[in-house]
C-alpha atoms as a PDB file:
ATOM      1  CA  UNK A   1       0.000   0.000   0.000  1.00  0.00           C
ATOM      2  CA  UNK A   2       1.434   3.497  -0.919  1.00  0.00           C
ATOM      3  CA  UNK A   3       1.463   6.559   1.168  1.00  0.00           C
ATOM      4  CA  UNK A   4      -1.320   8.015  -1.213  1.00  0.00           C
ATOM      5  CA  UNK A   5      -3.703   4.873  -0.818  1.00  0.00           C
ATOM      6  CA  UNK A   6      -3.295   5.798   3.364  1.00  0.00           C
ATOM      7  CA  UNK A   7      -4.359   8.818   3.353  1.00  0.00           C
ATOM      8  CA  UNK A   8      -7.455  10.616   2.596  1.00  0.00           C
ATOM      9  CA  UNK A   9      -6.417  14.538   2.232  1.00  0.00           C
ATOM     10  CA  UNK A  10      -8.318  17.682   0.694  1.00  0.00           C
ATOM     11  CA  UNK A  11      -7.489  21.723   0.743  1.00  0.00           C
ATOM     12  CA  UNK A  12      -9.342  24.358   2.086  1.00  0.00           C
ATOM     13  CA  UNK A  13      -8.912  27.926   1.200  1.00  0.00           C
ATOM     14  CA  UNK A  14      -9.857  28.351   5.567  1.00  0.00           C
ATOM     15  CA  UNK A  15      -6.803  28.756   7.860  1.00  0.00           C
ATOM     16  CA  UNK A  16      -5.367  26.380   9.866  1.00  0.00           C
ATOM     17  CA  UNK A  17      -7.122  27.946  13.149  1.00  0.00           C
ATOM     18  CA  UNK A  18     -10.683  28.058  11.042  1.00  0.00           C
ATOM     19  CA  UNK A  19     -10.458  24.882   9.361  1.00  0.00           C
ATOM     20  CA  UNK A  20      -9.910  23.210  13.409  1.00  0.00           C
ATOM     21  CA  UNK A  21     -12.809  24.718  14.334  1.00  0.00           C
ATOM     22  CA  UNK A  22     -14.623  23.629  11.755  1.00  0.00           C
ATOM     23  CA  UNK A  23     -13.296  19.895  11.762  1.00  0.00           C
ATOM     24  CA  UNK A  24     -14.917  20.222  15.537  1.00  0.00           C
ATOM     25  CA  UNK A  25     -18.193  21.600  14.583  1.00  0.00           C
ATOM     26  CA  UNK A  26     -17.987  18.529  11.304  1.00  0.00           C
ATOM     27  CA  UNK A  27     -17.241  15.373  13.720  1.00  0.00           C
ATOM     28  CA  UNK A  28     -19.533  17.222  16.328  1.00  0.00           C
ATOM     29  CA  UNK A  29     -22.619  16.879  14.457  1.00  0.00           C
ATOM     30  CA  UNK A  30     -22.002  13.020  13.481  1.00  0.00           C
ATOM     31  CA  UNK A  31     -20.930  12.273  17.009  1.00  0.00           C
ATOM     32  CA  UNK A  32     -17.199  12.275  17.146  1.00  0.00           C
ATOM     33  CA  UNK A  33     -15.858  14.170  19.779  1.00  0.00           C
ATOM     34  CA  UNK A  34     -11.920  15.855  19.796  1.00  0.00           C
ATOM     35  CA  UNK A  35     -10.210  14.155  22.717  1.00  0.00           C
ATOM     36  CA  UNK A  36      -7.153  16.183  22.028  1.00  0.00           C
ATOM     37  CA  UNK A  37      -5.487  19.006  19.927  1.00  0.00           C
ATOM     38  CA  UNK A  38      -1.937  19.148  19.733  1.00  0.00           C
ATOM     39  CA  UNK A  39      -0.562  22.478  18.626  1.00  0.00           C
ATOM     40  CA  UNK A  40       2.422  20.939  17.480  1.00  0.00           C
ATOM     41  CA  UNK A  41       3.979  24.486  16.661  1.00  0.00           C
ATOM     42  CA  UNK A  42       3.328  25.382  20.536  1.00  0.00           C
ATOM     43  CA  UNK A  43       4.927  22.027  21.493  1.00  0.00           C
ATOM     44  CA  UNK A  44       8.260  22.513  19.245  1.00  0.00           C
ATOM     45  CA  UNK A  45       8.302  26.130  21.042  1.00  0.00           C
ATOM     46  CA  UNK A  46       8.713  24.898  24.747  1.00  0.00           C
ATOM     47  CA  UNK A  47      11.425  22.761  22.875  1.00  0.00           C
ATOM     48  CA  UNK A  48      13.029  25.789  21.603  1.00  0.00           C
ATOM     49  CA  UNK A  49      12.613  24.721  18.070  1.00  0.00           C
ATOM     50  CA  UNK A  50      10.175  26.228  15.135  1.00  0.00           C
ATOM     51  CA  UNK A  51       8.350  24.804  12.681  1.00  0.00           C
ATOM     52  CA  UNK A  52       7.826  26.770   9.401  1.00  0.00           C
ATOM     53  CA  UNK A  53       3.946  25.967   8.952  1.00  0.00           C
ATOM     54  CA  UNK A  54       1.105  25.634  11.451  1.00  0.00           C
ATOM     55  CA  UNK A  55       0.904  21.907  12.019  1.00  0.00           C
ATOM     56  CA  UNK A  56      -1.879  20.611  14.873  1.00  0.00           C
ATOM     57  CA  UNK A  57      -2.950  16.667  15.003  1.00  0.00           C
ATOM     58  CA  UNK A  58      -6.589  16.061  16.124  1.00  0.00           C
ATOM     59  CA  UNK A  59      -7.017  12.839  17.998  1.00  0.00           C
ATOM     60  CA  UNK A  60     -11.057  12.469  17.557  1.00  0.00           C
ATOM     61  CA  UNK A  61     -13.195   9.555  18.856  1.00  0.00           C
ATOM     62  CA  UNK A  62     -16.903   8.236  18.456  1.00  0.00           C
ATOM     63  CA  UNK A  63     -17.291   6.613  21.738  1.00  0.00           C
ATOM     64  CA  UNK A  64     -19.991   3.986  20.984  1.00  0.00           C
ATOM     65  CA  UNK A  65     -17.988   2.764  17.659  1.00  0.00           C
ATOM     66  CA  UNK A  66     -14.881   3.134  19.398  1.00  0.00           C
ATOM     67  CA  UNK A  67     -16.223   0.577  22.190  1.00  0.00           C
ATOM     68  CA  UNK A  68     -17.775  -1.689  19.410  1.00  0.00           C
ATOM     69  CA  UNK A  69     -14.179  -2.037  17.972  1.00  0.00           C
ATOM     70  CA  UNK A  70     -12.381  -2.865  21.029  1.00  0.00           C
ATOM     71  CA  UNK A  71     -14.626  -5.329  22.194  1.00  0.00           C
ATOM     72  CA  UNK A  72     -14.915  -7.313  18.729  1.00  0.00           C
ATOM     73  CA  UNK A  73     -11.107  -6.680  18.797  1.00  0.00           C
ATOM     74  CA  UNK A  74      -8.534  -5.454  21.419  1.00  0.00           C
ATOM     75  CA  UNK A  75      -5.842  -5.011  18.917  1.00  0.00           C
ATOM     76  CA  UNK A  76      -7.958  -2.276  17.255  1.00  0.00           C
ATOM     77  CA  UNK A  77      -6.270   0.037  19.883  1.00  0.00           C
ATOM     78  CA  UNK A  78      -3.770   0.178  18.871  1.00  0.00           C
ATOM     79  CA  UNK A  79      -4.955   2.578  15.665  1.00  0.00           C
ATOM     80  CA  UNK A  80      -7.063   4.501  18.383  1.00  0.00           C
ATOM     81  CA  UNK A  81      -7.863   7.149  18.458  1.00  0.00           C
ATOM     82  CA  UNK A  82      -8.487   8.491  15.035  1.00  0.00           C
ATOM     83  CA  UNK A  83      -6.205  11.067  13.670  1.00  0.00           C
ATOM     84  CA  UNK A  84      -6.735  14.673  11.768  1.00  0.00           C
ATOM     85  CA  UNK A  85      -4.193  16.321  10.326  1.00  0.00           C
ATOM     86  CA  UNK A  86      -4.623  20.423   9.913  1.00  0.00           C
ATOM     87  CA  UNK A  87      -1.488  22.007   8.560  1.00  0.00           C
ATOM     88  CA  UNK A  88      -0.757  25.279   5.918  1.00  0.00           C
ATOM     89  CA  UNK A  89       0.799  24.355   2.570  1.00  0.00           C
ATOM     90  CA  UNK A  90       0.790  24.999  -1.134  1.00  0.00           C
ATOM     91  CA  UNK A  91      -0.308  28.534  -0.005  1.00  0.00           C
ATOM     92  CA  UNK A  92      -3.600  26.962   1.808  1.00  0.00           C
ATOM     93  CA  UNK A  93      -4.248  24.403   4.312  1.00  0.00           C
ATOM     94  CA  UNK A  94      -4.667  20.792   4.306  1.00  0.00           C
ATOM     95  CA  UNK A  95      -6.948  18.681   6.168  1.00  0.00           C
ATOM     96  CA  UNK A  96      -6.840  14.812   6.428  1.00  0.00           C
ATOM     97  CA  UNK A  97      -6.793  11.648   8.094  1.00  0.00           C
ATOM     98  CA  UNK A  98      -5.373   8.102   7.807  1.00  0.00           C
ATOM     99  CA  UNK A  99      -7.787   5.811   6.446  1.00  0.00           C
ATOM    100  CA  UNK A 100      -9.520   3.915   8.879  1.00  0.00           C
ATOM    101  CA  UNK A 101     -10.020   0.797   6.492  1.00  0.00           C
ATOM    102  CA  UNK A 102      -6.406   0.851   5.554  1.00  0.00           C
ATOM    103  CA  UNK A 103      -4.815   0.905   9.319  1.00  0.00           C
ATOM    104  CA  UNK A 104      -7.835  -2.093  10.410  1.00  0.00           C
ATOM    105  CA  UNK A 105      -7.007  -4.111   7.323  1.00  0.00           C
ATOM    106  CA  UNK A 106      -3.611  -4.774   9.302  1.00  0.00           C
ATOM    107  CA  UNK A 107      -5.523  -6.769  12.374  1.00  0.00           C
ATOM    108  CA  UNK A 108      -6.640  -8.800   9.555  1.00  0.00           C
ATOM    109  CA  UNK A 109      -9.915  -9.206  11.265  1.00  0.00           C
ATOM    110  CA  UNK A 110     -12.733  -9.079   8.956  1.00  0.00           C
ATOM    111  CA  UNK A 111     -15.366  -8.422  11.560  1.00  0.00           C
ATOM    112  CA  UNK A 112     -14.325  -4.926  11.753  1.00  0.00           C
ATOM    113  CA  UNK A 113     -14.505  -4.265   7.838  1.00  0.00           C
ATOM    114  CA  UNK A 114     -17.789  -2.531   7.861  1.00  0.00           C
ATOM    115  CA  UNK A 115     -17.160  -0.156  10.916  1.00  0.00           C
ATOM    116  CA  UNK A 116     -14.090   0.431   9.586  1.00  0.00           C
ATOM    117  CA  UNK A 117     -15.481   1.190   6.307  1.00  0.00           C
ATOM    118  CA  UNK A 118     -18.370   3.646   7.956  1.00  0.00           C
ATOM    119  CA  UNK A 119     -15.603   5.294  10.448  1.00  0.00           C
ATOM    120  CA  UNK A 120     -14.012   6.336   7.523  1.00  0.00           C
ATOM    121  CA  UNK A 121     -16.942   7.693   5.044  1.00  0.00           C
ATOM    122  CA  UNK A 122     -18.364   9.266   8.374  1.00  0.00           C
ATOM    123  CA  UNK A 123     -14.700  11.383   8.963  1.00  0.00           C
ATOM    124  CA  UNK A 124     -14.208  12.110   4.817  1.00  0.00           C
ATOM    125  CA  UNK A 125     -17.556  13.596   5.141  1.00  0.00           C
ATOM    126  CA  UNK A 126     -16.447  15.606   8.146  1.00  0.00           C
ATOM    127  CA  UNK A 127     -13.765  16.871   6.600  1.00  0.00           C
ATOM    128  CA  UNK A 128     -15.382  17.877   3.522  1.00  0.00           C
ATOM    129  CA  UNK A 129     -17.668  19.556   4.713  1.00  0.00           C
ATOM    130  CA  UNK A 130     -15.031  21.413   7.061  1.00  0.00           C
ATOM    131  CA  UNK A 131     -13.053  22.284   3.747  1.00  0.00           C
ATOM    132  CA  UNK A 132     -15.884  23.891   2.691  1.00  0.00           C
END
């Protein structure tokens, strides 16, 4: 599998600071919540080192799917939580995610195919909508 065929990625004329917010408000409404933001420009700062581009990483969660997976498969931790990528480039920003059906395919568990599968069209449609 090739970098390309992990990812799912799309540009957004928003900044990086508006296109967060509305990645929140996106995975809000179909009942994913952001567990964490890292502002990984603030975090290379208290290292004393910069980062050209405004870079945060959105670990975001649906609880009830998030329980279905563990308990059909403990090894699906391992990929959890789910991860959204907000950064500035090509003169824009970038928002995306690793694909949820490419990361489960490695438990090689079929059982978890179709939640996978919804996971993922549930967070590209988040997104998209969030790119505006």
């Amino acid at each position: 599998m090739t970098a390309s065929e992990m990812r799912h990625e799309v540009g957004t004329a928003r900044t990086v600071a508006d296109a967060v917010a509305a990645v929140t408000e996106a995975l809000a409404r179909r009942q994913f919540s952001v567990l964490w933001d890292l502002d990984v420009n603030a975090k290379l700062r208290e290292k004393g080192l910069e980062l050209g581009v405004p870079y945060r990483i959105l670990e975001v969660c649906s609880a009830p799917r998030a329980k279905q997976a563990i308990e059909t498969n403990p090894h699906v931790g391992y990929f959890l939580p789910c991860k959204v990528v907000v950064y500035a480039a090509e003169g824009g920003t970038r928002i995306g995610l690793v694909r949820p059906q490419a990361l489960i395919d490695l438990v090689e568990d079929p059982r978890l195919a179709d939640l996978a599968a919804e996971v993922e069209r549930t967070l590209i449609e988040a997104i998209a909508e969030a790119a505006g």
